[in-house]
Protein backbone atom coordinates (compact mmCIF):
# COMPACT_ATOMS: atom_id res chain seq x y z
CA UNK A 1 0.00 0.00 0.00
CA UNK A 2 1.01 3.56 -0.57
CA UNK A 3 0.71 5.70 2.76
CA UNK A 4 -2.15 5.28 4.89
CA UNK A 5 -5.79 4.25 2.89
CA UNK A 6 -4.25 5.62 0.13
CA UNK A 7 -5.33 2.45 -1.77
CA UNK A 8 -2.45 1.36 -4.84
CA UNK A 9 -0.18 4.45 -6.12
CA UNK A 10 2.69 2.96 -8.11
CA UNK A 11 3.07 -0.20 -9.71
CA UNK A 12 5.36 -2.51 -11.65
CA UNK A 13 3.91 -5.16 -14.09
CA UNK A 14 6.60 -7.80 -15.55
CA UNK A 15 5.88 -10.60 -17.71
CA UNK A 16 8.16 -13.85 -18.04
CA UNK A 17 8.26 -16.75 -20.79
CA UNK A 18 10.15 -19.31 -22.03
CA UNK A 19 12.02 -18.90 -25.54
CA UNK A 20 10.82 -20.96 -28.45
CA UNK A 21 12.40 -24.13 -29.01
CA UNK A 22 15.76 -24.29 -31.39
CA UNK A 23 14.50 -24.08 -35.29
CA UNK A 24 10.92 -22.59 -34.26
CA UNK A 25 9.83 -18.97 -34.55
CA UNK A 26 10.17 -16.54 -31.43
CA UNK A 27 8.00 -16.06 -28.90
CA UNK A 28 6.93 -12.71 -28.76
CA UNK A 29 4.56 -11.43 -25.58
CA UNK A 30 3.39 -7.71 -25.21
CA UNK A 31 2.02 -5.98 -21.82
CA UNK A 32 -0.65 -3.62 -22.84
CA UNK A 33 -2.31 -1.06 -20.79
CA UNK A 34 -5.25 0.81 -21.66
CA UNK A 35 -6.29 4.22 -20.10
CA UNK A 36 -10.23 4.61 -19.21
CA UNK A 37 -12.13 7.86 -18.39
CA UNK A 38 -14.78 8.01 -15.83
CA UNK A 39 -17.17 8.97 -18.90
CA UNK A 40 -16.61 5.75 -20.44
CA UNK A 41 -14.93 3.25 -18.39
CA UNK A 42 -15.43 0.11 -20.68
CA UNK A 43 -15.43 1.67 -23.75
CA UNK A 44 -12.54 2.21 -26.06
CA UNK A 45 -9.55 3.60 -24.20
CA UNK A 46 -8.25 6.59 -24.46
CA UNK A 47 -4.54 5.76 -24.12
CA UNK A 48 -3.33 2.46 -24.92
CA UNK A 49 0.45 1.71 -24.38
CA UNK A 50 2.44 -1.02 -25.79
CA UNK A 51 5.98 -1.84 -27.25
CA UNK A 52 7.47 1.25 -28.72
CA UNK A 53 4.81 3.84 -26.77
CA UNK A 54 4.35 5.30 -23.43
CA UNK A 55 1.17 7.25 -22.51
CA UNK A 56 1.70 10.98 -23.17
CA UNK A 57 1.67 12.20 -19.59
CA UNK A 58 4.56 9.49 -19.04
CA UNK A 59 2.43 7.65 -15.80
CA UNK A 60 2.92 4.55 -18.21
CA UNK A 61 6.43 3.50 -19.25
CA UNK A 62 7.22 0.03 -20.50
CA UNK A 63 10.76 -0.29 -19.78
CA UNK A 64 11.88 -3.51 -21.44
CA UNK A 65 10.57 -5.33 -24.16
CA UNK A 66 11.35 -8.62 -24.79
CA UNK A 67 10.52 -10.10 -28.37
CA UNK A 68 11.75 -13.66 -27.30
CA UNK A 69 11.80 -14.30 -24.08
CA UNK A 70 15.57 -14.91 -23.27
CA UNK A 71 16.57 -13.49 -19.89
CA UNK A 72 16.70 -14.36 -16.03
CA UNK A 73 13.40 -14.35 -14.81
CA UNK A 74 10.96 -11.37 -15.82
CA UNK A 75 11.99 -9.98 -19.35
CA UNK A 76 9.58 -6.74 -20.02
CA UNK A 77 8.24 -4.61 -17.61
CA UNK A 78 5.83 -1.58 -17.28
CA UNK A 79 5.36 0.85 -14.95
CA UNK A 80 2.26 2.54 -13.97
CA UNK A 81 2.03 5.64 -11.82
CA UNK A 82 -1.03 5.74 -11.03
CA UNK A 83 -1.21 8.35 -8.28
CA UNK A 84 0.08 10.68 -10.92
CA UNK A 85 -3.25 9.70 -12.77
CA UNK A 86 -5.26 13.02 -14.07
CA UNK A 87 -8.51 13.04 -11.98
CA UNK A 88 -10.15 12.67 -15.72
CA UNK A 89 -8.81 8.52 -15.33
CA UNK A 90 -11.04 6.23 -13.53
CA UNK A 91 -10.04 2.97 -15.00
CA UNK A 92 -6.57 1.08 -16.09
CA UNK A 93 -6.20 -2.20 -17.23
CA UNK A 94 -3.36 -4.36 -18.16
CA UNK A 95 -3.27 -7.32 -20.38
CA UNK A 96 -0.63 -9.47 -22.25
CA UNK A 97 -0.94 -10.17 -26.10
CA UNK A 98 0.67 -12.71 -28.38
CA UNK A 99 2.02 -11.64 -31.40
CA UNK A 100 0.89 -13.59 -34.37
CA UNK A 101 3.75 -13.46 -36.73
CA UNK A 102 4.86 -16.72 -36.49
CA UNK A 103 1.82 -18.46 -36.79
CA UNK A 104 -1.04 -18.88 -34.54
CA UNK A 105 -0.14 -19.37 -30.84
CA UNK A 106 -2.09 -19.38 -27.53
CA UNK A 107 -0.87 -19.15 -24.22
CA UNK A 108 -1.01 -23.15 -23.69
CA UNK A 109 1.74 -23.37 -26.64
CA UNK A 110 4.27 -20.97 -25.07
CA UNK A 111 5.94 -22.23 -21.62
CA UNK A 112 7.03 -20.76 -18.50
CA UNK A 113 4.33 -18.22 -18.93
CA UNK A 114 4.10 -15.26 -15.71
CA UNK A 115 2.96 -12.27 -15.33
CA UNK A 116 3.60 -10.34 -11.98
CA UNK A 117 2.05 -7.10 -10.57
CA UNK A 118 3.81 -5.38 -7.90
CA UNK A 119 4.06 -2.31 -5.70
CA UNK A 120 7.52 -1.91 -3.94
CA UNK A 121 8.44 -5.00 -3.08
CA UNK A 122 4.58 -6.49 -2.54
CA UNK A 123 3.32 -8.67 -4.70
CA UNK A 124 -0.06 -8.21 -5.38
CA UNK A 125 -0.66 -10.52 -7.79
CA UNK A 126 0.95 -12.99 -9.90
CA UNK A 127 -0.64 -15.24 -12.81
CA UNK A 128 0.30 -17.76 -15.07
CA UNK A 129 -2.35 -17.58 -17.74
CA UNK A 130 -3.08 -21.37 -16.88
CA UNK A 131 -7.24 -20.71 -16.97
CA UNK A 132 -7.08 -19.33 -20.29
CA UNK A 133 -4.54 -22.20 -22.61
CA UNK A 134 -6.44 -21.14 -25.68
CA UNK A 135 -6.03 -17.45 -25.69
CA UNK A 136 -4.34 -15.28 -27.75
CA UNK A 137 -4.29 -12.24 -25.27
CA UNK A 138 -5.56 -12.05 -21.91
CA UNK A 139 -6.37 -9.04 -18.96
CA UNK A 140 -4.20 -9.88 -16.44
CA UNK A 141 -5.59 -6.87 -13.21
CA UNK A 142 -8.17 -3.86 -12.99
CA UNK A 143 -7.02 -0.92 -11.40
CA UNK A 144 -10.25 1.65 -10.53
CA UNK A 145 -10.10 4.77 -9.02
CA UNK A 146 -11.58 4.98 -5.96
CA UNK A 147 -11.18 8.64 -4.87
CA UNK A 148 -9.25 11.62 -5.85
CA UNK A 149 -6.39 10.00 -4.45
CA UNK A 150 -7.08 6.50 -4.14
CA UNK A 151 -7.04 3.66 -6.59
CA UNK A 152 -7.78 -0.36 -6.11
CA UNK A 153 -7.20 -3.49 -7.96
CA UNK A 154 -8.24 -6.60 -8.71
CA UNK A 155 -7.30 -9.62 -10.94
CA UNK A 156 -9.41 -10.07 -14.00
CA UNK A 157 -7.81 -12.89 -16.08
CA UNK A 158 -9.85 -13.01 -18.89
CA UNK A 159 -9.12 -14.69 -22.56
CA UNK A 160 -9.43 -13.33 -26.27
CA UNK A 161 -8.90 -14.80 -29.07
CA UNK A 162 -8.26 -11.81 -30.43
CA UNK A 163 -4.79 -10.53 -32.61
CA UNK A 164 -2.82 -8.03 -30.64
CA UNK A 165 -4.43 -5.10 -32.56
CA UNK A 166 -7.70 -6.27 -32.17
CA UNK A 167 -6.96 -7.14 -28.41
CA UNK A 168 -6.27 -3.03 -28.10
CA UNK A 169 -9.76 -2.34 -29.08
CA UNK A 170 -11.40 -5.02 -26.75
CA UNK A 171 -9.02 -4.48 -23.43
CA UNK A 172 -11.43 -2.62 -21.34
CA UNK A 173 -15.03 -4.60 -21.87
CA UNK A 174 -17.10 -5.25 -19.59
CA UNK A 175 -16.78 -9.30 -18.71
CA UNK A 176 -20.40 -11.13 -20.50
C-alpha cells in the first residue's frame, strides 16, 4: 500500500516466458495497458500503451521489451504511476498479447508463462495464464479509481482470441 488508505499508487507489471524451441519462430509477448475515463470506463480507451509507446503524460512507461523471451526471470516490464493519474482517469487495465507473426499461438503453446504485478516490493498478484490455454491475449488486473487519491485493484484474467491489434480495441469490456 502507498501511505495510509491511500489504496495502490505505483506499480510494476513484468511478464516472463520461455524462448521458443531451437529451429521454431520466437516467442513474442506484449504488456498492454489501456487508459479509461470516468465517462466511459469500458469503452474504447483513451490511451493504450504497448511496445514502442508510453502514454503521453509518461504515468505509463514500458521499460523492457522482450521479443523472445531470453533473460533471467521477468523480461519486459511496465510501470504505472497511477497516483500521478489526471482526476479525468477512472479505469486502467493491463493485459498481455501474443504476437501472431509466427503463426497462430495461444498461451497453452508458449511455456514458462508469468505475469507479476507489484508495488515496492509487494506482490499483489501474480498469474500464469493457466485458466485461459487457448487465448491469444488475456487481462491480467483492474485498477479503478476509488477517490481523488485513491485507486484499487483486482485480478481479471480473462481470454481473447483476439490478434494483438484487435486485443487493443477489446481491453477494457465489460466481462459477459
Amino acid at each position: 500500500m502507498s501511505g495510509l488508505n491511500k489504496g495502490v499508487g505505483r506499480v510494476e507489471v513484468t511478464l516472463k516466458w520461455d524462448p521458443a524451441p531451437a529451429g521454431s519462430p520466437a516467442h513474442d509477448l506484449d504488456l498492454v495497458a489501456g487508459v479509461f475515463t470516468a465517462d466511459d470506463p469500458h469503452g474504447a480507451p483513451v490511451q493504450l500503451v504497448h511496445f514502442g509507446s508510453r502514454s503521453p503524460d509518461g504515468t505509463i512507461t514500458l521499460h523492457r521489451d522482450s521479443r523472445t523471451g531470453q533473460g533471467f526471470g521477468y523480461d519486459e516490464a511496465m510501470t504505472v504511476e497511477l497516483d500521478r493519474l489526471a482526476p479525468r482517469y477512472a479505469r486502467v487495465v493491463v493485459g498481455v498479447a501474443i504476437q501472431q507473426s509466427g503463426g497462430r499461438l495461444s498461451f497453452g503453446d508458449i511455456a514458462g508463462t508469468g505475469v507479476r504485478v507489484r508495488e515496492g516490493y509487494a506482490d499483489l498478484l501474480t498469474h500464469d495464464f493457466a485458466d485461459v490455454p487457448d487465448a491469444l491475449a488475456a487481462t491480467v488486473v483492474e485498477f479503478t479509481r476509488t477517490g481523488p487519491d485513491s485507486w484499487s485493484y483486482r485480478p481479471i484474467p480473462r481470454g481473447f482470441d483476439a490478434d494483438p491489434q484487435t486485443f487493443g480495441t477489446l481491453l477494457g469490456a465489460e466481462a459477459s
